[in-house]
C-alpha atoms as a PDB file:
ATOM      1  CA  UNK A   1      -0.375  29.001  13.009  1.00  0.00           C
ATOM      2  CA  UNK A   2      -0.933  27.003   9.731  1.00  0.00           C
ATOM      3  CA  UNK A   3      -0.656  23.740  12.209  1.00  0.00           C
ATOM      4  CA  UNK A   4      -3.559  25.146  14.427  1.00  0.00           C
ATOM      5  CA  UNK A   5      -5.768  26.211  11.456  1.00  0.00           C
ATOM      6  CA  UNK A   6      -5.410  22.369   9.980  1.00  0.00           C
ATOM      7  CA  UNK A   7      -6.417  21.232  13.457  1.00  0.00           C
ATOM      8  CA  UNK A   8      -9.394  23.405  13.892  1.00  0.00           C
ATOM      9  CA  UNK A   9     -10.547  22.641  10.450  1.00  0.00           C
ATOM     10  CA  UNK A  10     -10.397  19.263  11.145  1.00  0.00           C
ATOM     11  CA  UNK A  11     -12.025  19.475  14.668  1.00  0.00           C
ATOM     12  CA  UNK A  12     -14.893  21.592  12.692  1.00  0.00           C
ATOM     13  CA  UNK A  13     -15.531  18.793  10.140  1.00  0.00           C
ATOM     14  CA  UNK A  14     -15.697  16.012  12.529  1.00  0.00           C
ATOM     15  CA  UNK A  15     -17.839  18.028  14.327  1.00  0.00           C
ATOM     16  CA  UNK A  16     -20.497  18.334  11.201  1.00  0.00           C
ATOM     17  CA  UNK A  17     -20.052  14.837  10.096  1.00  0.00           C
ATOM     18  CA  UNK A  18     -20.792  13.127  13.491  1.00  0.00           C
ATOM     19  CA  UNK A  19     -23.734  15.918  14.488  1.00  0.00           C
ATOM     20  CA  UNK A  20     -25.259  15.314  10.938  1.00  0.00           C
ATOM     21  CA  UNK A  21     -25.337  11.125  11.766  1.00  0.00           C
ATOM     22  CA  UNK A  22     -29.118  10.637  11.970  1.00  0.00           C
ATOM     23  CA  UNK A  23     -29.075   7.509  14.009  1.00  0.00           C
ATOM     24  CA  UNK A  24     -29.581   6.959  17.362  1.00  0.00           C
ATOM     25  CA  UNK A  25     -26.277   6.518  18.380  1.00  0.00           C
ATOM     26  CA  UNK A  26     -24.821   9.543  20.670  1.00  0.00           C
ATOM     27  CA  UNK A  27     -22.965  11.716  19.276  1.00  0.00           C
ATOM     28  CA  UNK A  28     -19.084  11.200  20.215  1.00  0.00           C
ATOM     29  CA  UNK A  29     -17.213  14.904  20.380  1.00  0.00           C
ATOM     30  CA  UNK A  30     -14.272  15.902  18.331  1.00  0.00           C
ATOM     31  CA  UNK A  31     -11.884  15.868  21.812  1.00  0.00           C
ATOM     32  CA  UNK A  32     -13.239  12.304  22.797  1.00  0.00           C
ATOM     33  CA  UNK A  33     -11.617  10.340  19.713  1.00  0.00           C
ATOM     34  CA  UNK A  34      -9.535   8.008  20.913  1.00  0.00           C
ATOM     35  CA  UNK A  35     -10.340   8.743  24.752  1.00  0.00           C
ATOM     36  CA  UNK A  36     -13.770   6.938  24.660  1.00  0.00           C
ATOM     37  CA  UNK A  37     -15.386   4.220  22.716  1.00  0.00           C
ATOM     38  CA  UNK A  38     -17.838   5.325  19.610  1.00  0.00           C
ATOM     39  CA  UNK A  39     -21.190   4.037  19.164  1.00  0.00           C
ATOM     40  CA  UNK A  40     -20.698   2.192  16.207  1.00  0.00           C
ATOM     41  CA  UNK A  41     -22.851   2.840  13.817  1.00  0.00           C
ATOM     42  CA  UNK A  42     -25.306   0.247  12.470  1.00  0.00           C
ATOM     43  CA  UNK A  43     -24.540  -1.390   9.272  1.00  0.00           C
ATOM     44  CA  UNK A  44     -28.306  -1.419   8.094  1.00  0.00           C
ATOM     45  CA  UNK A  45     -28.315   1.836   8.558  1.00  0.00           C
ATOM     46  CA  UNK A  46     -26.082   2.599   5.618  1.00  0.00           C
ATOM     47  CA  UNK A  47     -25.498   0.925   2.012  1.00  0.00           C
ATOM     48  CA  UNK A  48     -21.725   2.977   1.229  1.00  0.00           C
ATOM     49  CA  UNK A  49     -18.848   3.948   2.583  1.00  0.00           C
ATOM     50  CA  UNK A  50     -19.168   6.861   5.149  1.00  0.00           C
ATOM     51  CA  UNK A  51     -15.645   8.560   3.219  1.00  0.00           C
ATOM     52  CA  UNK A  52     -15.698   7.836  -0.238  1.00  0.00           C
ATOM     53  CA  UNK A  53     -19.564   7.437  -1.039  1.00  0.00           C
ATOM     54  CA  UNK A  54     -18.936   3.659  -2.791  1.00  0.00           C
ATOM     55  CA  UNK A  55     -21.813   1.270  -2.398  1.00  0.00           C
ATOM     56  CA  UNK A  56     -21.109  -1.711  -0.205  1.00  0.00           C
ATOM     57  CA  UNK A  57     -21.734  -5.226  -1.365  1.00  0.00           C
ATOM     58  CA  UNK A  58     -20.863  -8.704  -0.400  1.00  0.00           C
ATOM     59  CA  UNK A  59     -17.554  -9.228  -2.568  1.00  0.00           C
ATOM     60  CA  UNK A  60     -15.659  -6.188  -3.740  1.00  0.00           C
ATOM     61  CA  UNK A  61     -16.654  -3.747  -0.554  1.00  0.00           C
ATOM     62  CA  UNK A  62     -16.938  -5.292   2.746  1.00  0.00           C
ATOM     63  CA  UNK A  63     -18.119  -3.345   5.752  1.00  0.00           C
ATOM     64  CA  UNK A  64     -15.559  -2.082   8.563  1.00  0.00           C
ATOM     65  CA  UNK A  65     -15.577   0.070  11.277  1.00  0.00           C
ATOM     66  CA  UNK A  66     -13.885   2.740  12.538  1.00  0.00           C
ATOM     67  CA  UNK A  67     -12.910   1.911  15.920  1.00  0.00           C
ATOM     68  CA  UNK A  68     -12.311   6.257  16.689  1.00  0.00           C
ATOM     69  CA  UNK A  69     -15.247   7.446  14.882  1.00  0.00           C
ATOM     70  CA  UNK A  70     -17.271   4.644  14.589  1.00  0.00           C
ATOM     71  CA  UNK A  71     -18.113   4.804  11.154  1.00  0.00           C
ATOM     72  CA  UNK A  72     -18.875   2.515   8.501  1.00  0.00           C
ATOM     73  CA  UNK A  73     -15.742   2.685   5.973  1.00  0.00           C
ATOM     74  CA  UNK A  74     -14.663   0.153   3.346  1.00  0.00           C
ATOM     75  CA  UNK A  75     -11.450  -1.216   3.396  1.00  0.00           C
ATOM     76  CA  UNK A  76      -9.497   1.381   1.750  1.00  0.00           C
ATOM     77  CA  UNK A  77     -10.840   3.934   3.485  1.00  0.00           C
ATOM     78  CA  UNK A  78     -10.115   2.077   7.164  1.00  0.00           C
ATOM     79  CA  UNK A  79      -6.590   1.020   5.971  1.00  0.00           C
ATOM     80  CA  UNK A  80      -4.575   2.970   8.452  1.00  0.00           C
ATOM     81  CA  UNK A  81      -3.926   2.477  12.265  1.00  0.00           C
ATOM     82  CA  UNK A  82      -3.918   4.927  14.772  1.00  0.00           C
ATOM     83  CA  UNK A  83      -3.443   4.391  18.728  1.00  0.00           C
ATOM     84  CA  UNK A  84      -6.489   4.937  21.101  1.00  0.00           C
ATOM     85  CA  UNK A  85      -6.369   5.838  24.931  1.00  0.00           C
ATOM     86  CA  UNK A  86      -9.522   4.095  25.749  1.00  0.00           C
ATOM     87  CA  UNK A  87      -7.729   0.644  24.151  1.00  0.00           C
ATOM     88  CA  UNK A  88      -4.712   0.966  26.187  1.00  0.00           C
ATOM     89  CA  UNK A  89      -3.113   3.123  23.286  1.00  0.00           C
ATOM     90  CA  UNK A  90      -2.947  -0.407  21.261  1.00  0.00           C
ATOM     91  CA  UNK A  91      -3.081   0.518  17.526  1.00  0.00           C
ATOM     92  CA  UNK A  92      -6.348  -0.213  16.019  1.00  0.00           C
ATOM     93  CA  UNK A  93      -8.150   0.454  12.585  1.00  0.00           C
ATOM     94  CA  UNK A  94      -9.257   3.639  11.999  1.00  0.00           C
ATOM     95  CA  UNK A  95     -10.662   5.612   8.990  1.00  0.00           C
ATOM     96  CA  UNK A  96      -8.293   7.952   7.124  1.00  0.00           C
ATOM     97  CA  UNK A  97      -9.828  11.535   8.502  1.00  0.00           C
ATOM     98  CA  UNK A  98      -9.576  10.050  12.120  1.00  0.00           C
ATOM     99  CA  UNK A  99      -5.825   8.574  11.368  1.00  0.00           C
ATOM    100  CA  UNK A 100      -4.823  12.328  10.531  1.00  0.00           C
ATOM    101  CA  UNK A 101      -6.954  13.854  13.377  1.00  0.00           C
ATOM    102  CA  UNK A 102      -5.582  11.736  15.820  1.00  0.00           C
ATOM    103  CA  UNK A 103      -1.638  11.635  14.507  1.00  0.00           C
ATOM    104  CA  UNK A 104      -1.424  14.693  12.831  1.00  0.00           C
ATOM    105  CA  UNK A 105       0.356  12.663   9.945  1.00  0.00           C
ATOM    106  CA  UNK A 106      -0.387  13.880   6.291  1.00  0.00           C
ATOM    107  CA  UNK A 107      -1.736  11.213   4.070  1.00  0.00           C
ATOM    108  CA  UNK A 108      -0.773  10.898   0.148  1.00  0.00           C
ATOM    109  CA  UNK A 109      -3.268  11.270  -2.463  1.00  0.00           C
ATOM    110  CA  UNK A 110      -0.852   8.490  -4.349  1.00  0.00           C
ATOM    111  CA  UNK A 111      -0.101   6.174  -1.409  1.00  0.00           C
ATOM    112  CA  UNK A 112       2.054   3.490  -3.336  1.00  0.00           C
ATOM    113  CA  UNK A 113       3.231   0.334  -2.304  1.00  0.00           C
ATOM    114  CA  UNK A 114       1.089  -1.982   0.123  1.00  0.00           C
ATOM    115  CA  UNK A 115      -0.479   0.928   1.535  1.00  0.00           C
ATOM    116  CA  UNK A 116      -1.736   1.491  -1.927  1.00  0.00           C
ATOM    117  CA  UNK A 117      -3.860  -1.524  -2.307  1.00  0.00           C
ATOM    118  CA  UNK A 118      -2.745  -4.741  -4.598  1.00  0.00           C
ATOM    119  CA  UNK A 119      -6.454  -4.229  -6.157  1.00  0.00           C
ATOM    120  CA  UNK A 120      -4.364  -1.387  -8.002  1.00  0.00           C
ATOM    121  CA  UNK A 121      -1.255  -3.944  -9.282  1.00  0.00           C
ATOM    122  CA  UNK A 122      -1.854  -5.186 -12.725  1.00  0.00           C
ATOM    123  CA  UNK A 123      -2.893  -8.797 -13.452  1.00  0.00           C
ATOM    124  CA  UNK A 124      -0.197  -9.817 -15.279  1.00  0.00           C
ATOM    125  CA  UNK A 125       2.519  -8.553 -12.726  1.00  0.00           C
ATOM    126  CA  UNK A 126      -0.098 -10.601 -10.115  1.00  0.00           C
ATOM    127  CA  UNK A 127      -0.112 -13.261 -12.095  1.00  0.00           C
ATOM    128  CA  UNK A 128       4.049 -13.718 -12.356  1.00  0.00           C
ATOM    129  CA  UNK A 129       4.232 -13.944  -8.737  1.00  0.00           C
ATOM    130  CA  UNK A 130       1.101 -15.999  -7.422  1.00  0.00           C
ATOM    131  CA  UNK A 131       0.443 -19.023  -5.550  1.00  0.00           C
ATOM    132  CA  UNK A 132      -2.032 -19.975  -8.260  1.00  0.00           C
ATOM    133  CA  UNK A 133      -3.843 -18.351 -11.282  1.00  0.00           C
ATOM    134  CA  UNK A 134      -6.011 -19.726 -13.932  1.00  0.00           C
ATOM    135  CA  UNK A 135      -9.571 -18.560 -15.612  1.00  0.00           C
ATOM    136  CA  UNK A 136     -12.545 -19.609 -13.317  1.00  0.00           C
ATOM    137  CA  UNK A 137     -16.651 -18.841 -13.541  1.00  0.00           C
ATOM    138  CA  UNK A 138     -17.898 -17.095 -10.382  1.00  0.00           C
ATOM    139  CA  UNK A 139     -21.756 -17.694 -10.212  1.00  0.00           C
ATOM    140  CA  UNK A 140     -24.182 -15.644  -8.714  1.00  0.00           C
ATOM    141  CA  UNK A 141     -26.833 -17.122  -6.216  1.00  0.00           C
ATOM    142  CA  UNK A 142     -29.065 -19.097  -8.363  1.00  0.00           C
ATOM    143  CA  UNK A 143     -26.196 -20.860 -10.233  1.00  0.00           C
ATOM    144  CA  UNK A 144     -27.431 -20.130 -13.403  1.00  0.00           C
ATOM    145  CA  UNK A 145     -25.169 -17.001 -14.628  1.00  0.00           C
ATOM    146  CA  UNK A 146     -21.520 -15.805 -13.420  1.00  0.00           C
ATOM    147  CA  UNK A 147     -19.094 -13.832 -13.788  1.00  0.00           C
ATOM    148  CA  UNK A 148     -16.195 -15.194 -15.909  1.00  0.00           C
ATOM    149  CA  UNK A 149     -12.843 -13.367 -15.069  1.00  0.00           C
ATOM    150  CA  UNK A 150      -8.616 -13.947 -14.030  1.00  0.00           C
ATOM    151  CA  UNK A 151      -8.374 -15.493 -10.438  1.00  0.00           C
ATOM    152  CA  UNK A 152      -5.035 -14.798  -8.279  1.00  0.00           C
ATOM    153  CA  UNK A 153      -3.519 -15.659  -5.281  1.00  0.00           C
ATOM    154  CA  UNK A 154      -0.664 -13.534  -5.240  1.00  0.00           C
ATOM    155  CA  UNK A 155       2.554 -14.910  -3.821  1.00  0.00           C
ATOM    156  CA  UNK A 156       2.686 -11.424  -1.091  1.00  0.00           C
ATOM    157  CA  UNK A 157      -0.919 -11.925  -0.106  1.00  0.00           C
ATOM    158  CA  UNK A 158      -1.609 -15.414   0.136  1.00  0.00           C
ATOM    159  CA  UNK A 159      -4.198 -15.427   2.198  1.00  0.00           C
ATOM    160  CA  UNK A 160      -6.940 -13.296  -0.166  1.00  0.00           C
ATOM    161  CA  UNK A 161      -8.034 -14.247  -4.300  1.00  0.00           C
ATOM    162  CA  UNK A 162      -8.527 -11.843  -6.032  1.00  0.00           C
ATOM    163  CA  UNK A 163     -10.348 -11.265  -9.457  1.00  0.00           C
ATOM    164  CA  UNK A 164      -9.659  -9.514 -12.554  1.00  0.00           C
ATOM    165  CA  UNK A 165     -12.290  -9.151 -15.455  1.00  0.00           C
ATOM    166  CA  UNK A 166      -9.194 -10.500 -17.889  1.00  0.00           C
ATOM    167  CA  UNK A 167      -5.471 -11.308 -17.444  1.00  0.00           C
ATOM    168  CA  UNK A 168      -4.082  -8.251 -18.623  1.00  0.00           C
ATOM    169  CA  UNK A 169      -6.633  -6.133 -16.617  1.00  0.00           C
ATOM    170  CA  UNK A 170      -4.397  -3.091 -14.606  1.00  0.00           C
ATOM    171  CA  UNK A 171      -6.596  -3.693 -11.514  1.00  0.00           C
ATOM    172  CA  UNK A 172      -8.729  -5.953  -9.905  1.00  0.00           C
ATOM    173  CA  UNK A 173     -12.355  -5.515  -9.701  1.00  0.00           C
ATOM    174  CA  UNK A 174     -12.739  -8.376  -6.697  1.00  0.00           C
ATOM    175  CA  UNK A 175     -11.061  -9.294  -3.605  1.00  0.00           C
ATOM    176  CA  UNK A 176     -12.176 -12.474  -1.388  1.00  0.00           C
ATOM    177  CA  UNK A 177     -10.455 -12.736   1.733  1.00  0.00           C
ATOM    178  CA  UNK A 178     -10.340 -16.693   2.105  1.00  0.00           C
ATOM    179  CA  UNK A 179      -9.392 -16.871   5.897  1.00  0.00           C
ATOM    180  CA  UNK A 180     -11.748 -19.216   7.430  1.00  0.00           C
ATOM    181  CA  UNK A 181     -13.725 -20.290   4.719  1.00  0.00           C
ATOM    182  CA  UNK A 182     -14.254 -23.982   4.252  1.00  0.00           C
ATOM    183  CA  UNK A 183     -13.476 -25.316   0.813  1.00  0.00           C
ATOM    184  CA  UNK A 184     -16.437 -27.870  -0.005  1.00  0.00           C
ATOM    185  CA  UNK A 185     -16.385 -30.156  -3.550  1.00  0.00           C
ATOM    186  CA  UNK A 186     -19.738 -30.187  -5.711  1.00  0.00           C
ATOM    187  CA  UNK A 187     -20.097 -33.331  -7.522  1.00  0.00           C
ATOM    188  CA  UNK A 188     -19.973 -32.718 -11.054  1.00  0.00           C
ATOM    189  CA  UNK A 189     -23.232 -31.844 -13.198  1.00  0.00           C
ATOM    190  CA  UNK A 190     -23.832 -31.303 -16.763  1.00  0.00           C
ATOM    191  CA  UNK A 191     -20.527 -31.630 -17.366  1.00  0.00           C
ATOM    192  CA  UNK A 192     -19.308 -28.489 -15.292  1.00  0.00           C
ATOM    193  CA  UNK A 193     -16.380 -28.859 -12.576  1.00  0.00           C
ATOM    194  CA  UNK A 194     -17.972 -27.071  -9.330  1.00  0.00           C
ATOM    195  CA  UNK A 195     -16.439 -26.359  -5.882  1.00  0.00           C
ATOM    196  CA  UNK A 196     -17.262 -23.723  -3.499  1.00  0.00           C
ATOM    197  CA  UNK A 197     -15.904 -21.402  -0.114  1.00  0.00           C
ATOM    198  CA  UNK A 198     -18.588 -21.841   2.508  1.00  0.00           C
ATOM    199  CA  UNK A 199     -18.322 -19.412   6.022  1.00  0.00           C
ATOM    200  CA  UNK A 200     -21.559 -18.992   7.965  1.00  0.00           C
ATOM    201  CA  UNK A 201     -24.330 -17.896   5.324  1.00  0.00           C
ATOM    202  CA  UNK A 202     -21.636 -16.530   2.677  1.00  0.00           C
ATOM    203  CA  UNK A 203     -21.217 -18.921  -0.080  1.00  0.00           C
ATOM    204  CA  UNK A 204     -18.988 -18.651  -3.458  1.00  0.00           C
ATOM    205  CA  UNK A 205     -19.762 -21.254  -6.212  1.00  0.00           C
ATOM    206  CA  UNK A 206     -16.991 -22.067  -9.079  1.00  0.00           C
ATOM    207  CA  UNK A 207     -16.302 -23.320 -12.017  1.00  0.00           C
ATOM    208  CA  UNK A 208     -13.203 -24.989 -13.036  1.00  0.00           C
ATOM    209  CA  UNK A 209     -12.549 -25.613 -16.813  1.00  0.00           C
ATOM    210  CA  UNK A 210     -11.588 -29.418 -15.882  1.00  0.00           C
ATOM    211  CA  UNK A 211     -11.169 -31.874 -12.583  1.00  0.00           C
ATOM    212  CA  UNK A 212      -7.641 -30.833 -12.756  1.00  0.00           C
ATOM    213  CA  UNK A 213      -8.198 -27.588 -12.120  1.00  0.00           C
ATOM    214  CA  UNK A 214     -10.336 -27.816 -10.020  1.00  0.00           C
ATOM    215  CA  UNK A 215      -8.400 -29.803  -7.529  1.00  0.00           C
ATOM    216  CA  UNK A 216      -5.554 -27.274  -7.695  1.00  0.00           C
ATOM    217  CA  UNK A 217      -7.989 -24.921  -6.930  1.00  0.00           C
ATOM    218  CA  UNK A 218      -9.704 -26.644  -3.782  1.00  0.00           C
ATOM    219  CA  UNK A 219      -5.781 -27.675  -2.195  1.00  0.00           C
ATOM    220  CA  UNK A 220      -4.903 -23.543  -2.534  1.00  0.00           C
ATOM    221  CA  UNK A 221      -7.903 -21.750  -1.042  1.00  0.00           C
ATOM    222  CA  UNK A 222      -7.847 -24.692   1.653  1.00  0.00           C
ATOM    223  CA  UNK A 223      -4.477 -23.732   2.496  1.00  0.00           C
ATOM    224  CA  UNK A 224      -5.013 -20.077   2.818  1.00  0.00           C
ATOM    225  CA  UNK A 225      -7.949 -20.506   4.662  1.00  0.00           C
ATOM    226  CA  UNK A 226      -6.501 -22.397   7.196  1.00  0.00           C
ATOM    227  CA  UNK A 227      -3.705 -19.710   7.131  1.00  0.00           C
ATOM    228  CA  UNK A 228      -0.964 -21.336   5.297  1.00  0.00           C
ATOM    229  CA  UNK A 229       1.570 -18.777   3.821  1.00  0.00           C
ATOM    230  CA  UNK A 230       5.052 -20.638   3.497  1.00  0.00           C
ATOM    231  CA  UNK A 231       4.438 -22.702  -0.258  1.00  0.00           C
ATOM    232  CA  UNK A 232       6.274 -25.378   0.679  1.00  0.00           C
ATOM    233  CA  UNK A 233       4.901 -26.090   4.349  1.00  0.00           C
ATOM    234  CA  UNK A 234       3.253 -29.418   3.391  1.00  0.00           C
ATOM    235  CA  UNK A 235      -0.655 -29.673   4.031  1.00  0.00           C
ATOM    236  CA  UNK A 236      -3.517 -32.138   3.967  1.00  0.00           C
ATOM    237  CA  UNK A 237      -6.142 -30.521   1.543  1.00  0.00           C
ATOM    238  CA  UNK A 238      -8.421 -32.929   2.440  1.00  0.00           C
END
């Protein structure tokens, strides 16, 4: 009995949240997730996450999508998988409400581990274990001001930086996932070392504290953007 009550309960609040949607996207019923594609819903059409209310921006929440509900989640919130019928029961990325809906699988408040997010390991224990770490300057668009903070590229997630306000911070504030990206050199100005990550119209400008550093810099985010994982697989930064 308490089994069917959880299900109805959740069938009842799916049914609220995708009713109260006011876009034009059909509404997808309770019984259909997983058995038929969502509309997915527009990513203009909201500025947070659809589960946990945080406001989306460029670096530290990126938009995903649920592919049972449709919605617009951040990462945390769409780190689960779930199978769906209408994908050949392949396991795709799903929000955590449809993930328990559609597996009946009770989630932890305290999820620890990789499930838990490395945003929530401590710099310093980052820091012990990373392909590279060092103080850079992250500027914002007009390259006049930045943030200055703790870059990482942690040893068991090579392929994303991530940024910490100072090196004994207990969680990150930023995460960059640097798959793809193209890492392009500035020629040096006023005496500042620049380099950036270029992909499409997204562009990250930084500041190294000398050439040095910057060149260590420039031959690790080129070989995690091109995928690179094993440190001593030998690469051509260039």
């Amino acid at each position: 009995q308490d089994a069917i009550d959880r299900k109805e309960r959740r069938s009842e609040t799916f049914k609220a949240a995708v009713h109260g949607l006011e876009t034009d996207a059909p509404a997808l019923k309770t019984e259909e997730l997983g058995r038929r594609a969502p509309q997915w819903v527009r990513d203009n059409l909201v500025t947070m996450c659809m589960r946990c209310k945080e406001p989306f921006n460029a670096i530290t929440r990126r938009r995903h999508h649920c592919r049972a509900c449709g919605y617009v989640v951040c990462a945390r919130c769409s780190d689960y998988k779930a199978e769906l019928q209408y994908d050949g029961n392949r396991l795709n990325r799903v929000c955590q409400e449809c993930y328990v809906f559609l597996t009946g699988h009770t989630v932890l408040e305290d999820r620890e581990g990789k499930h838990k997010g490395i945003l929530e390991k401590g710099a310093a224990e980052v820091s012990s274990r990373s392909l590279l770490c060092s103080s850079l300057q992250l500027l914002d668009k007009n390259g006049k001001g930045g943030t200055r903070g703790w870059f990482v590229i942690p040893q068991d997630d090579p392929l994303v930086l991530y940024i910490y306000a100072a090196p004994q911070d207990v969680r990150a504030h930023t995460s960059i996932p640097l798959l793809g990206y193209q890492v392009r050199d500035v020629p040096q100005s006023e005496s500042r070392h620049l380099f950036q990550l270029v992909q499409s119209r997204q562009v990250f400008t930084f500041v190294a504290d000398s050439e040095e550093l910057k060149r260590r810099w420039m031959r690790a985010m080129a070989r995690s953007a091109a995928g690179i994982t094993d440190p001593d697989e030998e690469e051509d930064a260039d």
